[in-house]
C-alpha atoms as a PDB file:
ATOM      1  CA  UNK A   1      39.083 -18.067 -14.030  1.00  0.00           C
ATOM      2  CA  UNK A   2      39.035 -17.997 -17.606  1.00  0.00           C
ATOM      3  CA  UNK A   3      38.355 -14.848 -19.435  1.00  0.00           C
ATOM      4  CA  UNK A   4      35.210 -15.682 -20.770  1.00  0.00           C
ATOM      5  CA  UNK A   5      34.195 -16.364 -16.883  1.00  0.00           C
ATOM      6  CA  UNK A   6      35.470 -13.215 -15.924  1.00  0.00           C
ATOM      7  CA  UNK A   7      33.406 -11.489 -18.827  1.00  0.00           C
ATOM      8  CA  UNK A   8      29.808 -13.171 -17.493  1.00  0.00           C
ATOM      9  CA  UNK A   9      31.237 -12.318 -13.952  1.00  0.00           C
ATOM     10  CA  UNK A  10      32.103  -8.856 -14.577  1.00  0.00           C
ATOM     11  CA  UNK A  11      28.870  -8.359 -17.076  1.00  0.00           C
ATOM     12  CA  UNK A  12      26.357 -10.150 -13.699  1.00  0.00           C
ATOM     13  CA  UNK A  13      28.337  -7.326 -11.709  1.00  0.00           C
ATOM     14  CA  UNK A  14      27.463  -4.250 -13.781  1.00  0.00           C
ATOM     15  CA  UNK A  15      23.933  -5.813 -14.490  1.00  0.00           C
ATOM     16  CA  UNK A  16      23.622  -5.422 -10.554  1.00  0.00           C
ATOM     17  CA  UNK A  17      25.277  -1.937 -10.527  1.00  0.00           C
ATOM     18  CA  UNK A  18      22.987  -0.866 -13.224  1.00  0.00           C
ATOM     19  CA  UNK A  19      19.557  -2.242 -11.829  1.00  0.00           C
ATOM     20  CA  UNK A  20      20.617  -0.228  -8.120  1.00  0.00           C
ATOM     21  CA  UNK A  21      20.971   2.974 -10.309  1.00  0.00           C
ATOM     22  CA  UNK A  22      17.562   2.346 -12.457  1.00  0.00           C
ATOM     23  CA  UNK A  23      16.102   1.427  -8.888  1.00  0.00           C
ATOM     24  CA  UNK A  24      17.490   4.397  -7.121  1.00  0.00           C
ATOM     25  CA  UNK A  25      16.129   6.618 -10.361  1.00  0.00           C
ATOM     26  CA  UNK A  26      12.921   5.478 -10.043  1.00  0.00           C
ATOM     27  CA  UNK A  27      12.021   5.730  -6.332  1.00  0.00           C
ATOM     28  CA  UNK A  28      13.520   9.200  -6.285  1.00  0.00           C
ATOM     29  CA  UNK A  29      11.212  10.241  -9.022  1.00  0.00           C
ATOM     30  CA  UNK A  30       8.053   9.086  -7.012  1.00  0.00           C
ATOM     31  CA  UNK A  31       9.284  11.019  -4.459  1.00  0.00           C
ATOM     32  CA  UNK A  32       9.568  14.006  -6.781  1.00  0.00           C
ATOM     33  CA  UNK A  33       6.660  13.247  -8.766  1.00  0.00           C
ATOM     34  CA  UNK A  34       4.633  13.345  -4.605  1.00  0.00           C
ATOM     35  CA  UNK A  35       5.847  16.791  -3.940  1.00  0.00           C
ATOM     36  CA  UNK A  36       4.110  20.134  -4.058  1.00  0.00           C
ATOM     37  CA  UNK A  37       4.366  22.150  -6.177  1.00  0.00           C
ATOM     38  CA  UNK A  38       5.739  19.299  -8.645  1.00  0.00           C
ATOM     39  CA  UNK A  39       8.913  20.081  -9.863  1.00  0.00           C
ATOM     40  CA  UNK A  40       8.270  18.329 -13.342  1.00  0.00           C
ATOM     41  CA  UNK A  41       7.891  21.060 -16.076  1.00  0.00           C
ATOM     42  CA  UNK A  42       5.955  18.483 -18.016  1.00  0.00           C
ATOM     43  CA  UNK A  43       3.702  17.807 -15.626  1.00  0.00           C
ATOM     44  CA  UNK A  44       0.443  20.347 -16.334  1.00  0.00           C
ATOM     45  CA  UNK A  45      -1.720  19.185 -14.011  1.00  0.00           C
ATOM     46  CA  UNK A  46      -2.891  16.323 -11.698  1.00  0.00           C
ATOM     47  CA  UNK A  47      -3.855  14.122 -14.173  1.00  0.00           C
ATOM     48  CA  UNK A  48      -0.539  14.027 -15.909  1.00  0.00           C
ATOM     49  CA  UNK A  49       0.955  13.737 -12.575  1.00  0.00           C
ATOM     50  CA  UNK A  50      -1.072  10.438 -11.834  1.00  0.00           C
ATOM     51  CA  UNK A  51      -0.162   9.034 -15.371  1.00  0.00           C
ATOM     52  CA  UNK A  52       3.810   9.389 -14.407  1.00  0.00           C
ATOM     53  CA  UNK A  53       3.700   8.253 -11.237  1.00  0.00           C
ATOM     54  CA  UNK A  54       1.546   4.553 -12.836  1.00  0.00           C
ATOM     55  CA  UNK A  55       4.362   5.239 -15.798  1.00  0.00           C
ATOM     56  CA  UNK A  56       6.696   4.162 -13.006  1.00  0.00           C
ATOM     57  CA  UNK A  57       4.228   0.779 -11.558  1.00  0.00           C
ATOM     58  CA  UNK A  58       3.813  -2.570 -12.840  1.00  0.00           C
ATOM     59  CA  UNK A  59      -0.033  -3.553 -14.281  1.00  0.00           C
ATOM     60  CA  UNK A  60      -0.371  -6.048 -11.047  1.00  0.00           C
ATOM     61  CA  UNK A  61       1.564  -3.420  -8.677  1.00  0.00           C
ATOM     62  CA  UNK A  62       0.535  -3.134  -5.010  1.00  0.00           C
ATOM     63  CA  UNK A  63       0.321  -0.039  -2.874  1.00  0.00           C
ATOM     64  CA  UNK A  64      -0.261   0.027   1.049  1.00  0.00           C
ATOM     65  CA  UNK A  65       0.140   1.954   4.318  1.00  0.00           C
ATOM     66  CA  UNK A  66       0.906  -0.495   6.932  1.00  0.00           C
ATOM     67  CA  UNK A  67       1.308  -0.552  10.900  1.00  0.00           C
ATOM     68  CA  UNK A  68      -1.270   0.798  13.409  1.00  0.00           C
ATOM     69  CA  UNK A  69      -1.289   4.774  11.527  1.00  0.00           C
ATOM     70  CA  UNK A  70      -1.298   4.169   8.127  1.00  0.00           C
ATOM     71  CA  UNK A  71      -3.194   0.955   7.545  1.00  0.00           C
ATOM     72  CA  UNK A  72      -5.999   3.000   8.714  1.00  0.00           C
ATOM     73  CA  UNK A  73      -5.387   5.878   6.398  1.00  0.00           C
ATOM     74  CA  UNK A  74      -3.910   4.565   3.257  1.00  0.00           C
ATOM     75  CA  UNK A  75      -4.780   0.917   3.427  1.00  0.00           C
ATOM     76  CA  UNK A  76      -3.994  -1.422   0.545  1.00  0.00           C
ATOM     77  CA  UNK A  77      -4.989  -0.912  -3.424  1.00  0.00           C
ATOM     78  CA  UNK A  78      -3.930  -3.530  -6.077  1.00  0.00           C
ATOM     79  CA  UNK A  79      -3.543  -3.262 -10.260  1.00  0.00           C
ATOM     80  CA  UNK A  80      -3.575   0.124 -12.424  1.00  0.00           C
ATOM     81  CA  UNK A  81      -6.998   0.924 -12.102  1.00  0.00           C
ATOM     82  CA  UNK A  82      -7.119   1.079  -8.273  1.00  0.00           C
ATOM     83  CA  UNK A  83      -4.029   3.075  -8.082  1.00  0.00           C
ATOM     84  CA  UNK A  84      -5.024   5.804 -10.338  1.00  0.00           C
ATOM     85  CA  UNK A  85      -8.102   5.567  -8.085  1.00  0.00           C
ATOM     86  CA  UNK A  86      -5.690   6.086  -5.220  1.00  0.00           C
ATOM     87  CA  UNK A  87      -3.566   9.095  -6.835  1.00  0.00           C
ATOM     88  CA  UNK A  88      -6.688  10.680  -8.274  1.00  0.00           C
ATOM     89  CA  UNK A  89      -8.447  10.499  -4.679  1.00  0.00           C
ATOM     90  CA  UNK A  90      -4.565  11.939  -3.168  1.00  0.00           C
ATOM     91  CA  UNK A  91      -4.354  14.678  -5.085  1.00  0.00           C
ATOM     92  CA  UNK A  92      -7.718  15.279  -6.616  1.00  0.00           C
ATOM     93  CA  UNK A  93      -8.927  15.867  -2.418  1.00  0.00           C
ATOM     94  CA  UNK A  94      -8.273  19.682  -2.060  1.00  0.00           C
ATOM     95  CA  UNK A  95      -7.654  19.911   1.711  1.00  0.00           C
ATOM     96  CA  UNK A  96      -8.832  22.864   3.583  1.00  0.00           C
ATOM     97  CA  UNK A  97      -6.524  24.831   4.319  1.00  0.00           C
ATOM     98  CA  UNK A  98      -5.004  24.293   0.809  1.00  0.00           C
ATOM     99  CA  UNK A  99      -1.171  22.427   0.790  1.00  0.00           C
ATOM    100  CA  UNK A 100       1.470  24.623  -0.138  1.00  0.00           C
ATOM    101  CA  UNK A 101       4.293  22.436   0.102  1.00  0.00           C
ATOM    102  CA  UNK A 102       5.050  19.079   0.417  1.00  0.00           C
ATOM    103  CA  UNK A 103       9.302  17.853  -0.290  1.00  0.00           C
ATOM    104  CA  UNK A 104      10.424  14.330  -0.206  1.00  0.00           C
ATOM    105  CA  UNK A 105      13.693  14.196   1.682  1.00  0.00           C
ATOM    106  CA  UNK A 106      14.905  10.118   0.704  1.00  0.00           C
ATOM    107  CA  UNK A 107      17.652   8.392   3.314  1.00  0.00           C
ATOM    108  CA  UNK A 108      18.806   5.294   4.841  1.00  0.00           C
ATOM    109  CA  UNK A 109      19.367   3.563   1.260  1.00  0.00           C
ATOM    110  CA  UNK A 110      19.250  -0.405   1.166  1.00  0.00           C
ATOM    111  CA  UNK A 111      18.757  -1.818  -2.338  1.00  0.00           C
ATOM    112  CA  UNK A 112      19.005  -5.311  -3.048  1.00  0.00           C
ATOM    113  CA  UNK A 113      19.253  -7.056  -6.761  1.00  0.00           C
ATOM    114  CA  UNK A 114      18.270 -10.418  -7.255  1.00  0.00           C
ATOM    115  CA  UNK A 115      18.351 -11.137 -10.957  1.00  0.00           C
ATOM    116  CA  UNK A 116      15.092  -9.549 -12.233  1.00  0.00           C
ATOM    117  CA  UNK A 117      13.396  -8.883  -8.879  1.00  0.00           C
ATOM    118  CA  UNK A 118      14.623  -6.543  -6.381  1.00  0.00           C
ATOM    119  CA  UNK A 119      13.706  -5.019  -3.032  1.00  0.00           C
ATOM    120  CA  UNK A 120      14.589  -1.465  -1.477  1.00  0.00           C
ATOM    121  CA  UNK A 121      14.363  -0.333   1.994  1.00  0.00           C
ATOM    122  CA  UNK A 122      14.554   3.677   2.298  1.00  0.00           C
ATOM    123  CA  UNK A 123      13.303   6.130   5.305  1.00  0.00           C
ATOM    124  CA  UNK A 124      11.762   9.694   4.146  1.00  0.00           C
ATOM    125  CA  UNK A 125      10.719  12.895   5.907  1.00  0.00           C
ATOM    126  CA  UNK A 126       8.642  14.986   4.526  1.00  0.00           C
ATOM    127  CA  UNK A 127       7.289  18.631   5.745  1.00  0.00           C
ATOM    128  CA  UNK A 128       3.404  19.627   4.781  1.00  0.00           C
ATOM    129  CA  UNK A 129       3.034  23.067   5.209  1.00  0.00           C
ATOM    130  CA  UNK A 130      -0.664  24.659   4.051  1.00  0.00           C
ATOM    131  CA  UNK A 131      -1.840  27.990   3.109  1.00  0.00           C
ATOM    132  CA  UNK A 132      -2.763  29.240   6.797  1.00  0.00           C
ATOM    133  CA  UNK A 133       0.478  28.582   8.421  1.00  0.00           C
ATOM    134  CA  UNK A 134       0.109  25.362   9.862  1.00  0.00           C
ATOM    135  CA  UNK A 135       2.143  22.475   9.145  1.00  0.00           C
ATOM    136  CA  UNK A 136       3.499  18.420   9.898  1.00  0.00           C
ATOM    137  CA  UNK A 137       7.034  16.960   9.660  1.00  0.00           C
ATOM    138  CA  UNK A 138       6.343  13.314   8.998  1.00  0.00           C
ATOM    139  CA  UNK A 139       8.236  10.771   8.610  1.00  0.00           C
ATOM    140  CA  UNK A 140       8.014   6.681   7.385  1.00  0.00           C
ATOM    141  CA  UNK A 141       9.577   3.413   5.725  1.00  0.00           C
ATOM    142  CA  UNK A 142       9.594   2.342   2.769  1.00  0.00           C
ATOM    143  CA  UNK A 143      10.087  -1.223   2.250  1.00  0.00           C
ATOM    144  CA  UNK A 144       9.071  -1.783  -1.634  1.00  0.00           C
ATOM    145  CA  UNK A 145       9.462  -4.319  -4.508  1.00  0.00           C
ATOM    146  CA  UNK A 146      10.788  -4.304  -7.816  1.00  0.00           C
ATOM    147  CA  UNK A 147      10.563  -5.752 -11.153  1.00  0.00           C
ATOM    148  CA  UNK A 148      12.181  -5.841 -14.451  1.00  0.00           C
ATOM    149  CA  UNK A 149      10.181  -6.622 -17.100  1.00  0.00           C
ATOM    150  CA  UNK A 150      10.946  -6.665 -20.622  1.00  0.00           C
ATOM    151  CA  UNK A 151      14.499  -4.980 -19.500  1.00  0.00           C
ATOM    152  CA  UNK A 152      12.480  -2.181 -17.777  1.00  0.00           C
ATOM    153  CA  UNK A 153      12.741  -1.979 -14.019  1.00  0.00           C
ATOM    154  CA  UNK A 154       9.157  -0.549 -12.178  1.00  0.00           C
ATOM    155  CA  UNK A 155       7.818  -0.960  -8.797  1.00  0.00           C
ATOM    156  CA  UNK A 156       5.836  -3.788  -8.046  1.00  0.00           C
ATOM    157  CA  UNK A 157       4.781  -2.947  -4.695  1.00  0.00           C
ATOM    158  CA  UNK A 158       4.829   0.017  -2.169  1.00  0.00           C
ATOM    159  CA  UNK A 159       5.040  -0.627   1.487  1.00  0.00           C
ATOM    160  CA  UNK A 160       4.321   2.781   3.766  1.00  0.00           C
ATOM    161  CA  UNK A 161       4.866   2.209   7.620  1.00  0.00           C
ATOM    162  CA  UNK A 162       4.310   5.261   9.804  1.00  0.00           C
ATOM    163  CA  UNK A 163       7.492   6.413  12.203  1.00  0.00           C
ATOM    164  CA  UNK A 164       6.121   9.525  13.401  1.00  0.00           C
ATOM    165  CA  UNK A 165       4.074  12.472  12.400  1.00  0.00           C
ATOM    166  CA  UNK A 166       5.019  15.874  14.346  1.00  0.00           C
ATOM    167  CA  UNK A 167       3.143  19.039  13.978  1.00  0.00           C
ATOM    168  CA  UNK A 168       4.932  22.421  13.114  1.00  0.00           C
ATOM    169  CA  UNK A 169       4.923  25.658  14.517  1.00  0.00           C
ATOM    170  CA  UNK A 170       2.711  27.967  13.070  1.00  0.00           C
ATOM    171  CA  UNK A 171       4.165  29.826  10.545  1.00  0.00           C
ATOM    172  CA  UNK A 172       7.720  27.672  10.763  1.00  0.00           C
ATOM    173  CA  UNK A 173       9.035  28.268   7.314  1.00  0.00           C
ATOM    174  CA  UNK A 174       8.827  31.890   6.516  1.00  0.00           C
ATOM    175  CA  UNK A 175      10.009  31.213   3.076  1.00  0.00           C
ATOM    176  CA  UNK A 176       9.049  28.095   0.827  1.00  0.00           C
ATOM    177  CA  UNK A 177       9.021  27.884  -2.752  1.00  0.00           C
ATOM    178  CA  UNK A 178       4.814  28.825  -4.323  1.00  0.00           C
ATOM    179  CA  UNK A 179       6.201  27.447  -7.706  1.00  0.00           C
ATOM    180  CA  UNK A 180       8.860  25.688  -9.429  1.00  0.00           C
ATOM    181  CA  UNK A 181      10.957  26.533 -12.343  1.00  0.00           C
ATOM    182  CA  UNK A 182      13.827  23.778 -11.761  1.00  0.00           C
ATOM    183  CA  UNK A 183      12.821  22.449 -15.134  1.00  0.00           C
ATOM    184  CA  UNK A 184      11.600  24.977 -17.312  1.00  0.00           C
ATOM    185  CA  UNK A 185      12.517  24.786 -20.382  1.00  0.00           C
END
Protein backbone atom coordinates (compact mmCIF):
# COMPACT_ATOMS: atom_id res chain seq x y z
CA UNK A 1 0.00 0.00 0.00
CA UNK A 2 1.36 3.24 -0.66
CA UNK A 3 0.95 6.01 1.77
CA UNK A 4 -1.23 8.04 -0.10
CA UNK A 5 -3.57 4.71 -0.24
CA UNK A 6 -3.32 4.30 3.26
CA UNK A 7 -4.32 8.10 3.78
CA UNK A 8 -7.82 7.65 1.51
CA UNK A 9 -8.07 4.23 3.40
CA UNK A 10 -7.62 5.48 6.77
CA UNK A 11 -9.63 8.96 5.90
CA UNK A 12 -12.94 6.28 4.22
CA UNK A 13 -12.41 4.62 7.80
CA UNK A 14 -12.89 7.65 10.07
CA UNK A 15 -15.54 9.05 7.53
CA UNK A 16 -17.44 5.73 8.60
CA UNK A 17 -16.53 6.13 12.33
CA UNK A 18 -17.71 9.63 12.21
CA UNK A 19 -21.13 9.16 10.29
CA UNK A 20 -21.98 6.05 13.21
CA UNK A 21 -21.32 8.80 15.89
CA UNK A 22 -23.45 11.70 13.98
CA UNK A 23 -26.03 8.74 13.44
CA UNK A 24 -25.97 7.53 16.96
CA UNK A 25 -26.28 11.52 18.06
CA UNK A 26 -29.12 12.01 16.21
CA UNK A 27 -31.44 9.06 16.95
CA UNK A 28 -30.68 9.49 20.63
CA UNK A 29 -31.85 13.02 20.47
CA UNK A 30 -35.31 11.97 18.95
CA UNK A 31 -35.53 9.81 21.61
CA UNK A 32 -34.85 12.64 24.04
CA UNK A 33 -36.57 15.20 22.17
CA UNK A 34 -40.06 12.19 22.56
CA UNK A 35 -39.80 12.15 26.27
CA UNK A 36 -41.88 13.80 28.95
CA UNK A 37 -41.14 16.18 30.50
CA UNK A 38 -38.45 17.12 27.67
CA UNK A 39 -35.23 17.35 28.99
CA UNK A 40 -34.14 20.19 26.48
CA UNK A 41 -33.86 23.54 28.41
CA UNK A 42 -34.41 25.21 25.09
CA UNK A 43 -37.28 23.65 24.34
CA UNK A 44 -40.37 26.11 25.75
CA UNK A 45 -43.04 24.44 24.55
CA UNK A 46 -44.54 21.95 22.00
CA UNK A 47 -44.07 23.88 19.17
CA UNK A 48 -40.37 24.28 19.60
CA UNK A 49 -40.29 20.70 20.38
CA UNK A 50 -41.87 19.79 16.89
CA UNK A 51 -39.41 22.25 15.09
CA UNK A 52 -36.27 20.13 16.66
CA UNK A 53 -37.43 17.01 16.19
CA UNK A 54 -38.13 18.13 11.81
CA UNK A 55 -34.53 20.02 12.60
CA UNK A 56 -33.35 16.41 12.75
CA UNK A 57 -35.59 15.00 9.20
CA UNK A 58 -34.90 15.34 5.67
CA UNK A 59 -37.64 17.67 3.45
CA UNK A 60 -38.81 14.17 1.65
CA UNK A 61 -38.44 12.14 5.11
CA UNK A 62 -40.87 9.28 5.85
CA UNK A 63 -42.42 8.31 9.14
CA UNK A 64 -44.51 5.01 9.83
CA UNK A 65 -45.76 2.49 12.41
CA UNK A 66 -45.70 -0.81 10.81
CA UNK A 67 -46.89 -4.52 11.66
CA UNK A 68 -50.44 -5.50 12.76
CA UNK A 69 -50.37 -2.68 16.13
CA UNK A 70 -48.93 0.19 14.88
CA UNK A 71 -49.88 0.45 11.24
CA UNK A 72 -53.22 0.94 12.67
CA UNK A 73 -52.23 3.62 15.09
CA UNK A 74 -49.43 5.56 13.61
CA UNK A 75 -49.68 4.67 9.97
CA UNK A 76 -47.44 6.33 7.39
CA UNK A 77 -46.85 10.37 6.82
CA UNK A 78 -44.41 11.64 4.09
CA UNK A 79 -42.45 15.34 3.62
CA UNK A 80 -42.18 18.25 6.37
CA UNK A 81 -45.54 19.35 6.30
CA UNK A 82 -47.19 16.01 7.18
CA UNK A 83 -44.80 15.35 9.91
CA UNK A 84 -45.26 18.48 11.78
CA UNK A 85 -48.89 17.44 11.20
CA UNK A 86 -47.94 14.20 12.89
CA UNK A 87 -45.88 15.78 15.96
CA UNK A 88 -48.39 18.58 16.36
CA UNK A 89 -51.37 15.90 16.45
CA UNK A 90 -48.70 13.63 19.12
CA UNK A 91 -48.21 16.06 21.38
CA UNK A 92 -50.74 18.75 20.76
CA UNK A 93 -53.59 15.56 21.84
CA UNK A 94 -53.78 16.10 25.69
CA UNK A 95 -54.75 12.57 26.82
CA UNK A 96 -57.04 12.13 29.67
CA UNK A 97 -55.58 11.24 32.28
CA UNK A 98 -52.73 13.72 31.47
CA UNK A 99 -48.94 11.90 30.70
CA UNK A 100 -46.56 12.45 33.28
CA UNK A 101 -43.74 10.66 32.00
CA UNK A 102 -42.62 9.17 29.09
CA UNK A 103 -38.30 8.00 28.90
CA UNK A 104 -36.73 6.55 25.88
CA UNK A 105 -34.51 3.70 26.98
CA UNK A 106 -32.35 3.01 23.25
CA UNK A 107 -30.61 -0.75 22.86
CA UNK A 108 -29.66 -3.39 20.54
CA UNK A 109 -27.45 -0.86 18.33
CA UNK A 110 -26.86 -1.86 14.54
CA UNK A 111 -25.68 1.05 12.38
CA UNK A 112 -24.60 0.61 9.00
CA UNK A 113 -22.62 3.36 6.68
CA UNK A 114 -22.75 3.18 3.14
CA UNK A 115 -21.09 6.27 1.75
CA UNK A 116 -23.79 8.98 2.15
CA UNK A 117 -26.76 6.74 3.00
CA UNK A 118 -27.03 4.74 6.03
CA UNK A 119 -29.44 2.48 7.90
CA UNK A 120 -29.85 1.79 11.79
CA UNK A 121 -31.61 -0.92 13.49
CA UNK A 122 -32.23 -0.12 17.39
CA UNK A 123 -34.95 -1.70 19.98
CA UNK A 124 -36.48 0.88 22.72
CA UNK A 125 -38.65 0.56 25.82
CA UNK A 126 -40.33 3.10 26.98
CA UNK A 127 -42.63 3.50 30.31
CA UNK A 128 -45.93 5.97 30.04
CA UNK A 129 -47.00 6.69 33.28
CA UNK A 130 -50.15 9.44 33.59
CA UNK A 131 -51.39 11.62 36.24
CA UNK A 132 -53.89 8.99 37.92
CA UNK A 133 -51.50 6.24 38.47
CA UNK A 134 -51.87 4.16 35.61
CA UNK A 135 -49.27 3.29 33.28
CA UNK A 136 -47.67 1.01 29.95
CA UNK A 137 -44.14 -0.40 29.44
CA UNK A 138 -43.89 -0.60 25.69
CA UNK A 139 -41.61 -1.62 23.70
CA UNK A 140 -40.65 -1.60 19.54
CA UNK A 141 -38.03 -1.57 16.53
CA UNK A 142 -36.67 0.77 14.93
CA UNK A 143 -35.43 0.06 11.59
CA UNK A 144 -34.72 3.73 10.02
CA UNK A 145 -32.81 5.45 7.16
CA UNK A 146 -30.30 7.97 6.86
CA UNK A 147 -28.94 10.63 4.77
CA UNK A 148 -26.16 13.01 4.45
CA UNK A 149 -26.79 15.84 2.66
CA UNK A 150 -24.70 18.73 2.12
CA UNK A 151 -22.21 16.99 4.86
CA UNK A 152 -25.18 16.92 7.32
CA UNK A 153 -26.47 13.52 8.33
CA UNK A 154 -30.67 13.50 9.11
CA UNK A 155 -33.15 10.81 9.04
CA UNK A 156 -34.77 10.01 6.01
CA UNK A 157 -37.19 7.60 7.19
CA UNK A 158 -38.64 6.16 10.51
CA UNK A 159 -39.78 2.63 10.68
CA UNK A 160 -41.90 1.80 14.17
CA UNK A 161 -42.84 -2.01 14.54
CA UNK A 162 -44.71 -2.91 17.71
CA UNK A 163 -42.98 -5.82 20.11
CA UNK A 164 -45.21 -5.54 22.93
CA UNK A 165 -47.15 -3.11 24.98
CA UNK A 166 -47.63 -4.22 28.83
CA UNK A 167 -49.71 -2.35 31.25
CA UNK A 168 -48.31 -1.23 34.74
CA UNK A 169 -49.41 -1.57 38.08
CA UNK A 170 -51.22 1.14 39.39
CA UNK A 171 -49.21 3.43 41.03
CA UNK A 172 -45.73 1.41 39.96
CA UNK A 173 -43.28 4.23 40.18
CA UNK A 174 -43.75 6.04 43.39
CA UNK A 175 -41.21 8.53 42.37
CA UNK A 176 -40.67 9.99 38.73
CA UNK A 177 -39.24 13.15 37.81
CA UNK A 178 -42.58 16.26 37.29
CA UNK A 179 -39.76 18.43 35.67
CA UNK A 180 -36.38 18.57 34.36
CA UNK A 181 -33.47 20.70 35.13
CA UNK A 182 -30.66 18.42 33.39
CA UNK A 183 -30.01 21.41 31.20
CA UNK A 184 -30.67 24.50 32.83
CA UNK A 185 -28.59 26.88 32.28
Amino acid sequence: MTDRSTLAALAARLDVLESEAEIRRIQSRYMFLCDTPCPEFAVRDDADRVDAVLDLYTDDAIWEGVGDYYADQFGAVQGTAALRAHFERFWGTRTNPRLVLNAHYLTSEQIHVDGDNASGQWIHMQPWLFADGTGVLRSSRLNNRFRRDDGIWRVSRTRTENVFVATLPTNFADSYARTTVLMDE
